[in-house]
PDB file of N, CA and C in Angstrom:
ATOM      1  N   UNK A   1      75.991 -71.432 142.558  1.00  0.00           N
ATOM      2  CA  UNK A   1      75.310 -70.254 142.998  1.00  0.00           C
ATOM      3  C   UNK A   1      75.071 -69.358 141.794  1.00  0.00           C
ATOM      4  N   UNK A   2      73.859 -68.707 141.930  1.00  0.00           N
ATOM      5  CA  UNK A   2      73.679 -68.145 140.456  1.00  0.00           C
ATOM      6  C   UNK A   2      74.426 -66.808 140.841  1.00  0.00           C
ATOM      7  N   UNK A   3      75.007 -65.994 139.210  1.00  0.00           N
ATOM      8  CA  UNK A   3      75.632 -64.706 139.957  1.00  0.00           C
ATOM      9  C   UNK A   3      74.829 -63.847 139.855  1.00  0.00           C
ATOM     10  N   UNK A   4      75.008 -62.503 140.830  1.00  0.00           N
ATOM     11  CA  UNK A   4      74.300 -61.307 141.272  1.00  0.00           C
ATOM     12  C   UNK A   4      74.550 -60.412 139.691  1.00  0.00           C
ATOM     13  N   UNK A   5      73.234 -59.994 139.234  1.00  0.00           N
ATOM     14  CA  UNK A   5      72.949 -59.024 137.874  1.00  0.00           C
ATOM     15  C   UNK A   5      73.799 -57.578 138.486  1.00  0.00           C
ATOM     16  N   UNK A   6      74.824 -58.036 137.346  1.00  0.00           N
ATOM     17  CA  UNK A   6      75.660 -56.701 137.192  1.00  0.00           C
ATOM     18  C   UNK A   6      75.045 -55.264 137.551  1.00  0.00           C
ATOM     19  N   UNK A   7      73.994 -55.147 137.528  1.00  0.00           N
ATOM     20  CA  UNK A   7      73.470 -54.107 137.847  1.00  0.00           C
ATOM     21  C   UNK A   7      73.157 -53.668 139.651  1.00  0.00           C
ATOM     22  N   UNK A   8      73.080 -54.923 140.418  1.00  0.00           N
ATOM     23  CA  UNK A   8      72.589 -55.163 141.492  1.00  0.00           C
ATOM     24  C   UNK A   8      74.241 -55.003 142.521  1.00  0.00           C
ATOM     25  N   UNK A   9      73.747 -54.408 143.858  1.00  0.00           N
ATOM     26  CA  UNK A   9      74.841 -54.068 144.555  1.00  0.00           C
ATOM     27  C   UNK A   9      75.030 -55.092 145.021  1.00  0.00           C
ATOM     28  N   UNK A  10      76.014 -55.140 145.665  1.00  0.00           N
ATOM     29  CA  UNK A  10      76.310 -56.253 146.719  1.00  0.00           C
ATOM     30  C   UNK A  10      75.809 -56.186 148.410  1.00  0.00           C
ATOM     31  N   UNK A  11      75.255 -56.810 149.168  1.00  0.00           N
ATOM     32  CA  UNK A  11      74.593 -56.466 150.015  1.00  0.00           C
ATOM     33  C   UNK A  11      75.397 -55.456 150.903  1.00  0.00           C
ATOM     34  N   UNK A  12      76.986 -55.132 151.208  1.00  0.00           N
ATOM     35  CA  UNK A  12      77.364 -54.306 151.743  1.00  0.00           C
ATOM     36  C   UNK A  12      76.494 -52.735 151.350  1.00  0.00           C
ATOM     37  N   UNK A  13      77.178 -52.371 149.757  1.00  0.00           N
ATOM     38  CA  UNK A  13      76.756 -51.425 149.121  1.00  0.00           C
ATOM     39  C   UNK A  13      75.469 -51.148 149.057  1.00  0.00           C
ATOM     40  N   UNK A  14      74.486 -51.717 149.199  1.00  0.00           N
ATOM     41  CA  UNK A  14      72.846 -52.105 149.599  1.00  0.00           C
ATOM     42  C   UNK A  14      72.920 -51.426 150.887  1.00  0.00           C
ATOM     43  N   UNK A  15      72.798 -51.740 151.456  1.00  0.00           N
ATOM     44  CA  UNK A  15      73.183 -51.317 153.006  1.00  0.00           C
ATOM     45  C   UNK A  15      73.757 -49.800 153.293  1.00  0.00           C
ATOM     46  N   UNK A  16      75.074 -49.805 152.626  1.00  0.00           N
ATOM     47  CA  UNK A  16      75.315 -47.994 153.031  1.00  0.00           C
ATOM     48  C   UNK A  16      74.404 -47.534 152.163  1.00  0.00           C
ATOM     49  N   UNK A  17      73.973 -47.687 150.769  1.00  0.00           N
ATOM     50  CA  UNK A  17      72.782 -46.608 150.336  1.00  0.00           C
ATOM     51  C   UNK A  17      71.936 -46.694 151.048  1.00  0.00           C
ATOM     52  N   UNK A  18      71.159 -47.532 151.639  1.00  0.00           N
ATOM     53  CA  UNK A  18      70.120 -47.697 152.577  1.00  0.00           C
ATOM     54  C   UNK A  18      70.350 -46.540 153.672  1.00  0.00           C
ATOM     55  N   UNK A  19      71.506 -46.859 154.458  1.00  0.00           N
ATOM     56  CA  UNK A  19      71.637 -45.955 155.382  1.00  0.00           C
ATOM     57  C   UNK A  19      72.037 -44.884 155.236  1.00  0.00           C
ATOM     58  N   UNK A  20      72.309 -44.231 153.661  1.00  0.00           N
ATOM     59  CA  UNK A  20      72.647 -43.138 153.295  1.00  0.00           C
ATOM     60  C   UNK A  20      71.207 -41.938 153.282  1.00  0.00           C
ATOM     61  N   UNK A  21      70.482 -43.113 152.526  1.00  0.00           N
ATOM     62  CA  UNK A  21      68.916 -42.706 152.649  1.00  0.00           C
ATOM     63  C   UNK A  21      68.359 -42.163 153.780  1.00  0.00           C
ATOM     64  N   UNK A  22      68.328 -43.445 154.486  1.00  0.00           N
ATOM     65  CA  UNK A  22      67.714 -42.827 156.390  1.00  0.00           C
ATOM     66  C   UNK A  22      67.753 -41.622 156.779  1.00  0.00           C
ATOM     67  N   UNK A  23      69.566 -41.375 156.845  1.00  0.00           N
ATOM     68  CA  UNK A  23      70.336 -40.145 157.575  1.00  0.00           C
ATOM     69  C   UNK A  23      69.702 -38.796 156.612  1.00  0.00           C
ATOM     70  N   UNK A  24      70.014 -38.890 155.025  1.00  0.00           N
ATOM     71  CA  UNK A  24      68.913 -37.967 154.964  1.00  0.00           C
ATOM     72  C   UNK A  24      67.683 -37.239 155.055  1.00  0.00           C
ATOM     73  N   UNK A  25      66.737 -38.478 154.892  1.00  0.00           N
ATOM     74  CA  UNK A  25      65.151 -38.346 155.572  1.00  0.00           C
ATOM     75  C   UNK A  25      65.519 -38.015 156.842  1.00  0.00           C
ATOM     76  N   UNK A  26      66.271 -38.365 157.741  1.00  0.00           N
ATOM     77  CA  UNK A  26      65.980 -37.933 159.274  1.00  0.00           C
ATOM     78  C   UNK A  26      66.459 -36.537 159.513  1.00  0.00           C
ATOM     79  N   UNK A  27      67.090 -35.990 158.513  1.00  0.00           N
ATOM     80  CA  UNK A  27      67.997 -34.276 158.746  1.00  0.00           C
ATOM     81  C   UNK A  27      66.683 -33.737 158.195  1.00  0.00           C
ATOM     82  N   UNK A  28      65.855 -34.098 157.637  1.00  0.00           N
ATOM     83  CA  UNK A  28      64.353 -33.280 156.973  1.00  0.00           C
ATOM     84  C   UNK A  28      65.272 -32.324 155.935  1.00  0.00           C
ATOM     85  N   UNK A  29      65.697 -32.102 155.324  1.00  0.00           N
ATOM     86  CA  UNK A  29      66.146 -31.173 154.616  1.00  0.00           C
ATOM     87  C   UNK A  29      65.976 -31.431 153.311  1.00  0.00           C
ATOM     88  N   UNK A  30      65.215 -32.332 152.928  1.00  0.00           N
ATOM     89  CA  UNK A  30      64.748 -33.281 151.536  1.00  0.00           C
ATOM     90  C   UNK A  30      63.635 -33.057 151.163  1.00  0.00           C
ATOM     91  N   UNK A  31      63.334 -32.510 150.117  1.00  0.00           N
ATOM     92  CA  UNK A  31      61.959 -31.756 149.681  1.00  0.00           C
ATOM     93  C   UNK A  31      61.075 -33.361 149.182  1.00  0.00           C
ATOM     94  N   UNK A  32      59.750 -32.929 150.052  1.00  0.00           N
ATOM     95  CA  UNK A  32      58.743 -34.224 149.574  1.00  0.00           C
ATOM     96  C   UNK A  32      58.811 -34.999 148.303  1.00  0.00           C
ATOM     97  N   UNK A  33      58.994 -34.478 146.927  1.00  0.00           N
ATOM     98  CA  UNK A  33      58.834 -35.036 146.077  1.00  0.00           C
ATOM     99  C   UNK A  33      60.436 -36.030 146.167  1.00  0.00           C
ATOM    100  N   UNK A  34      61.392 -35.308 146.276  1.00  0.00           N
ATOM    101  CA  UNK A  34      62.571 -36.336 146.418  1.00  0.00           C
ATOM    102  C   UNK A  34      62.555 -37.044 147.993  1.00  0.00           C
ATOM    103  N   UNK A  35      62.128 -37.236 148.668  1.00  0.00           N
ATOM    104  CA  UNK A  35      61.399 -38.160 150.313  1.00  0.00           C
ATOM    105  C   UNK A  35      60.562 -39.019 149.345  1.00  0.00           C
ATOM    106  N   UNK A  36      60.070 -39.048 148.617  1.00  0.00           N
ATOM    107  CA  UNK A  36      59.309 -40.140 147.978  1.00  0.00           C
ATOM    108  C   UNK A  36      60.167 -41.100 147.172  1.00  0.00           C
ATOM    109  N   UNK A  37      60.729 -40.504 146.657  1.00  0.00           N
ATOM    110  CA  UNK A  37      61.768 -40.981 145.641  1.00  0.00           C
ATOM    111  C   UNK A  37      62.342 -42.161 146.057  1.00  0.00           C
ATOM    112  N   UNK A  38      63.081 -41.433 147.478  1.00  0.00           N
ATOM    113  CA  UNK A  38      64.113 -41.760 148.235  1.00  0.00           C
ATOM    114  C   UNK A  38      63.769 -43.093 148.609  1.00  0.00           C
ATOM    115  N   UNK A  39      62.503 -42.741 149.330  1.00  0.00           N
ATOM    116  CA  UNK A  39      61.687 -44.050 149.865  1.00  0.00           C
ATOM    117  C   UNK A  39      61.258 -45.065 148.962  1.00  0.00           C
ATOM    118  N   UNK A  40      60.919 -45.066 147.961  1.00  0.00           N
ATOM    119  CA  UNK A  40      60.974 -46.411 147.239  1.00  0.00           C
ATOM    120  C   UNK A  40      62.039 -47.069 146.715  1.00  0.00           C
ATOM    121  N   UNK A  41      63.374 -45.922 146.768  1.00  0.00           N
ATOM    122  CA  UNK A  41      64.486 -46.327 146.579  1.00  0.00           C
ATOM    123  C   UNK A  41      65.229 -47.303 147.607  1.00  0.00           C
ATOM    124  N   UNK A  42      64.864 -47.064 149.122  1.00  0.00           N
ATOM    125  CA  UNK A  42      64.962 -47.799 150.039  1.00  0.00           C
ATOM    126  C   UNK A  42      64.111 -49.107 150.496  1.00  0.00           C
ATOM    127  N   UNK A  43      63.096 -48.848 150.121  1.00  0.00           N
ATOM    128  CA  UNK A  43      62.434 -50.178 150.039  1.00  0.00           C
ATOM    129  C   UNK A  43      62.831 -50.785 149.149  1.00  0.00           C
ATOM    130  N   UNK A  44      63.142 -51.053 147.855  1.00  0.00           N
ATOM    131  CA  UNK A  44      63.886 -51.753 146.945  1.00  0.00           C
ATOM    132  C   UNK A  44      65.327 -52.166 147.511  1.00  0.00           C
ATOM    133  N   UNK A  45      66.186 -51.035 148.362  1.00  0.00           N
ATOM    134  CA  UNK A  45      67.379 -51.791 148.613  1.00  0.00           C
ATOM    135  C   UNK A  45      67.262 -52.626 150.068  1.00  0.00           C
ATOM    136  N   UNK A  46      66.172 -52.462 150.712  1.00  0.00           N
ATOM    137  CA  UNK A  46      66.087 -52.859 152.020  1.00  0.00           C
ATOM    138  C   UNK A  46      65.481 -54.519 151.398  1.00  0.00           C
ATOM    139  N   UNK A  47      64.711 -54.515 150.810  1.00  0.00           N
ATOM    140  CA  UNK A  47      64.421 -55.990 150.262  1.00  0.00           C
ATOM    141  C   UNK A  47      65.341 -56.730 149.341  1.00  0.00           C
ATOM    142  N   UNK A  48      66.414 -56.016 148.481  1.00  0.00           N
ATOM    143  CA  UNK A  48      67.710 -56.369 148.288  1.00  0.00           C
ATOM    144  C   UNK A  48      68.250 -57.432 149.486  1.00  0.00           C
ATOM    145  N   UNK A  49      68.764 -56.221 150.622  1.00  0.00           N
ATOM    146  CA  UNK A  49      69.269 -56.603 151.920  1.00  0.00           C
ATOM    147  C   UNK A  49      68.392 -58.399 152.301  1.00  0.00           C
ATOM    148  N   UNK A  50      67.332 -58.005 151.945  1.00  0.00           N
ATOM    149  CA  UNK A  50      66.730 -59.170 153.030  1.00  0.00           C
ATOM    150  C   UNK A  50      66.723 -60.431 151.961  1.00  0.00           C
ATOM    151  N   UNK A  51      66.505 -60.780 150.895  1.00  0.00           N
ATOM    152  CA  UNK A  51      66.685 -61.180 150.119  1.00  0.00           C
ATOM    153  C   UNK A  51      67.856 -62.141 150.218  1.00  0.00           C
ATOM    154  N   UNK A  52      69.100 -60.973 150.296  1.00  0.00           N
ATOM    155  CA  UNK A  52      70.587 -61.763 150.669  1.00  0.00           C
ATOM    156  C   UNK A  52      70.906 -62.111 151.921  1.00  0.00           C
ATOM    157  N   UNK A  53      70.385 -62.003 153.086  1.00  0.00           N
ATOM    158  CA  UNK A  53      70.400 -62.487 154.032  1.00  0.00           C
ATOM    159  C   UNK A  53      69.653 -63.969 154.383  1.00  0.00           C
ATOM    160  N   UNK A  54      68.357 -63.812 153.281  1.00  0.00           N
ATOM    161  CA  UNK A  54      67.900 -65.058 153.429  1.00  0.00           C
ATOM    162  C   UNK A  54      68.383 -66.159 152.366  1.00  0.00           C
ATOM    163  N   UNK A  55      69.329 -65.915 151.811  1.00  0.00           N
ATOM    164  CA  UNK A  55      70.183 -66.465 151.011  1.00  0.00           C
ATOM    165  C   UNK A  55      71.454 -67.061 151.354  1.00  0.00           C
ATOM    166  N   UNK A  56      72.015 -66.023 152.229  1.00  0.00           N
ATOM    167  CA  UNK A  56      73.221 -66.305 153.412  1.00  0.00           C
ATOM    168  C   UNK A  56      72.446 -67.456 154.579  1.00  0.00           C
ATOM    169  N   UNK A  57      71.181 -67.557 155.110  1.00  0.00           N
ATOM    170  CA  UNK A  57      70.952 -68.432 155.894  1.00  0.00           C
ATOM    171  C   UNK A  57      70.625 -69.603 155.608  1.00  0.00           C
ATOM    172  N   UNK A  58      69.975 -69.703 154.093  1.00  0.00           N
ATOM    173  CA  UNK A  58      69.854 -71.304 153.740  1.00  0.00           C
ATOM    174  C   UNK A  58      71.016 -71.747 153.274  1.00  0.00           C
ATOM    175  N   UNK A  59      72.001 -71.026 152.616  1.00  0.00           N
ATOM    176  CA  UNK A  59      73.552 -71.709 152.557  1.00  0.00           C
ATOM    177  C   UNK A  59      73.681 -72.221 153.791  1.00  0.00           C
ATOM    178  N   UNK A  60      73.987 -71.629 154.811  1.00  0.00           N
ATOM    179  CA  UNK A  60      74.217 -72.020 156.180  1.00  0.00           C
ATOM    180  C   UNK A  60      73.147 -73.601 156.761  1.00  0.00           C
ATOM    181  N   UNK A  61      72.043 -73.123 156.442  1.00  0.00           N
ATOM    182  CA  UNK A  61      71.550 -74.371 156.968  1.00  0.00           C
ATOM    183  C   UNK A  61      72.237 -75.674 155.727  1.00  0.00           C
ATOM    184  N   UNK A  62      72.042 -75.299 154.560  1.00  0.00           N
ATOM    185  CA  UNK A  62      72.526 -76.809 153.739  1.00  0.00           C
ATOM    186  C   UNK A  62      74.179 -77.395 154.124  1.00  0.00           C
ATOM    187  N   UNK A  63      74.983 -76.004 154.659  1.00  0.00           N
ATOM    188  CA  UNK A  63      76.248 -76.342 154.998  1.00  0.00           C
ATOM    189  C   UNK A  63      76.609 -77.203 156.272  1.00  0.00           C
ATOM    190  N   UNK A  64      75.492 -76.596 157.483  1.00  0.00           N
ATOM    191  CA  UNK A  64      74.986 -77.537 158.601  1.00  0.00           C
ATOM    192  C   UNK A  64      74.882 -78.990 158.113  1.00  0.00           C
ATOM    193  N   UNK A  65      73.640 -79.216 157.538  1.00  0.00           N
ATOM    194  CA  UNK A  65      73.377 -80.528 157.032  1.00  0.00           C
ATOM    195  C   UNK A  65      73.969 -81.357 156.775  1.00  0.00           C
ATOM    196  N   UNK A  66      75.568 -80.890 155.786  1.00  0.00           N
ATOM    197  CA  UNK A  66      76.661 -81.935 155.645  1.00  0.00           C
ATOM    198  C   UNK A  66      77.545 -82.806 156.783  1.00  0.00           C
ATOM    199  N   UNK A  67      76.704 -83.895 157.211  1.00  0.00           N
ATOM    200  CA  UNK A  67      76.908 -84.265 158.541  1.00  0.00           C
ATOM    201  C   UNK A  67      78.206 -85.044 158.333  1.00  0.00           C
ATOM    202  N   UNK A  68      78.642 -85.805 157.217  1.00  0.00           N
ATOM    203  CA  UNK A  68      79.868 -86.679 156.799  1.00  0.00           C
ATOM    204  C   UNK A  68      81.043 -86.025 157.008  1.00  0.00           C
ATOM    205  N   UNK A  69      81.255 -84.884 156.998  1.00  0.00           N
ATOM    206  CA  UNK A  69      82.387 -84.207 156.467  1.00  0.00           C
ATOM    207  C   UNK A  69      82.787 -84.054 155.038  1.00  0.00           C
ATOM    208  N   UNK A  70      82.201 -84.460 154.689  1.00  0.00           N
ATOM    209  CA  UNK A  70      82.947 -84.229 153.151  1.00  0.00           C
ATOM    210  C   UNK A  70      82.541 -82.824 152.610  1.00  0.00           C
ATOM    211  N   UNK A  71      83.261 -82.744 151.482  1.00  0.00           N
ATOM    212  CA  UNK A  71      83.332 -81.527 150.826  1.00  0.00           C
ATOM    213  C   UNK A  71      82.425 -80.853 149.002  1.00  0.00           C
ATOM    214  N   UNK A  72      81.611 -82.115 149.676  1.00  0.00           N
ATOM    215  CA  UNK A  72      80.750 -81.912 148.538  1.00  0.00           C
ATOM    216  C   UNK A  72      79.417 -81.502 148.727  1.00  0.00           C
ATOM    217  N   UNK A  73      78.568 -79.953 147.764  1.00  0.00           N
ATOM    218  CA  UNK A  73      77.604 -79.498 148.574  1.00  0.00           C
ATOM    219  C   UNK A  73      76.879 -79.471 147.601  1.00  0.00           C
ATOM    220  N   UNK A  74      75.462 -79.367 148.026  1.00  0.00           N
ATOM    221  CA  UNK A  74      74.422 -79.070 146.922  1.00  0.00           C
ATOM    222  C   UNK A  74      74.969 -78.242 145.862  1.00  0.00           C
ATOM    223  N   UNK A  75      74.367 -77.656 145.042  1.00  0.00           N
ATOM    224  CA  UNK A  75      74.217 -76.528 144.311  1.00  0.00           C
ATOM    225  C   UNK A  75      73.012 -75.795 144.893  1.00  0.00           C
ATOM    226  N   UNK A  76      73.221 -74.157 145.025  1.00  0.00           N
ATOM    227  CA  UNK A  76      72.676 -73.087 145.546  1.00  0.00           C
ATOM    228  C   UNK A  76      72.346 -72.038 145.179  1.00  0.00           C
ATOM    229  N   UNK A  77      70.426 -72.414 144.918  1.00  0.00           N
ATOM    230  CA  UNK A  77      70.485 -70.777 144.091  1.00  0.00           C
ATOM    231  C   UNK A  77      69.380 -70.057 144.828  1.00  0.00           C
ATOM    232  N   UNK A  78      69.844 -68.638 144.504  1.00  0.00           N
ATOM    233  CA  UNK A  78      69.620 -67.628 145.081  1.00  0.00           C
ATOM    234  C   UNK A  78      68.327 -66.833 144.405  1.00  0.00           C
ATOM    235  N   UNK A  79      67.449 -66.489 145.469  1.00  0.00           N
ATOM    236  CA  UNK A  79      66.048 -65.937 145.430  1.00  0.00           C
ATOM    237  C   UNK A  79      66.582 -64.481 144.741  1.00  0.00           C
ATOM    238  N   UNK A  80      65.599 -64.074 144.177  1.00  0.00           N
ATOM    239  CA  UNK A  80      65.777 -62.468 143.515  1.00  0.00           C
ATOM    240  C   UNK A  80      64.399 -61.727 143.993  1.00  0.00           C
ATOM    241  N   UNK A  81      64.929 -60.721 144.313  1.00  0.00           N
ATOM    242  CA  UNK A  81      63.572 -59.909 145.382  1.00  0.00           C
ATOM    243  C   UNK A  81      62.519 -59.347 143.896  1.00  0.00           C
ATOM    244  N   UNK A  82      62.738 -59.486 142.852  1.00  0.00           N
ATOM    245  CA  UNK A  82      62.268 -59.111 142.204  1.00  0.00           C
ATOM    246  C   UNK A  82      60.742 -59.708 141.402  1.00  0.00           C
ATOM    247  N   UNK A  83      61.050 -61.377 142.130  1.00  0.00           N
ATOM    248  CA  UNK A  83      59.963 -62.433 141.449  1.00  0.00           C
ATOM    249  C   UNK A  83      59.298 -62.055 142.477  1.00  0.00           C
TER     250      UNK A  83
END
């Protein structure tokens, strides 16, 4: 599995900024120029999110696949929302 760029959250931490974001835009108390901000900041972590989820589901399907039992698995690499 390739590893996640030191810079990049982990999809938990993705997620509460995400929803840290929301809860502010929804109190309105965020002046437009930072509501913009905010929002591309969330679209970047919301495609983070999806990114690793669709990463978490093809593990899952190749882990399915191992119909033998054995314990030997592909190698698995992971999409970057960034390409």
């Amino acid at each position: 599995m390739t590893a996640r760029k030191a810079s990049e959250p982990s999809y938990e931490e993705a997620l509460e900024q995400l929803e840290s974001i929301v809860t502010k835009m929804e109190d309105g108390d965020v002046p437009l120029a930072e509501v913009l901000t905010q929002f591309e900041q969330g679209t970047k972590l919301l495609k983070h999110c999806e990114s690793r989820l669709q990463d978490a589901e093809l593990r899952i399907e190749q882990l399915k696949r191992n119909k033998d039992g054995s314990d030997s698995f592909e190698p698995f690499e992971t999409t970057d929302p960034e390409d």
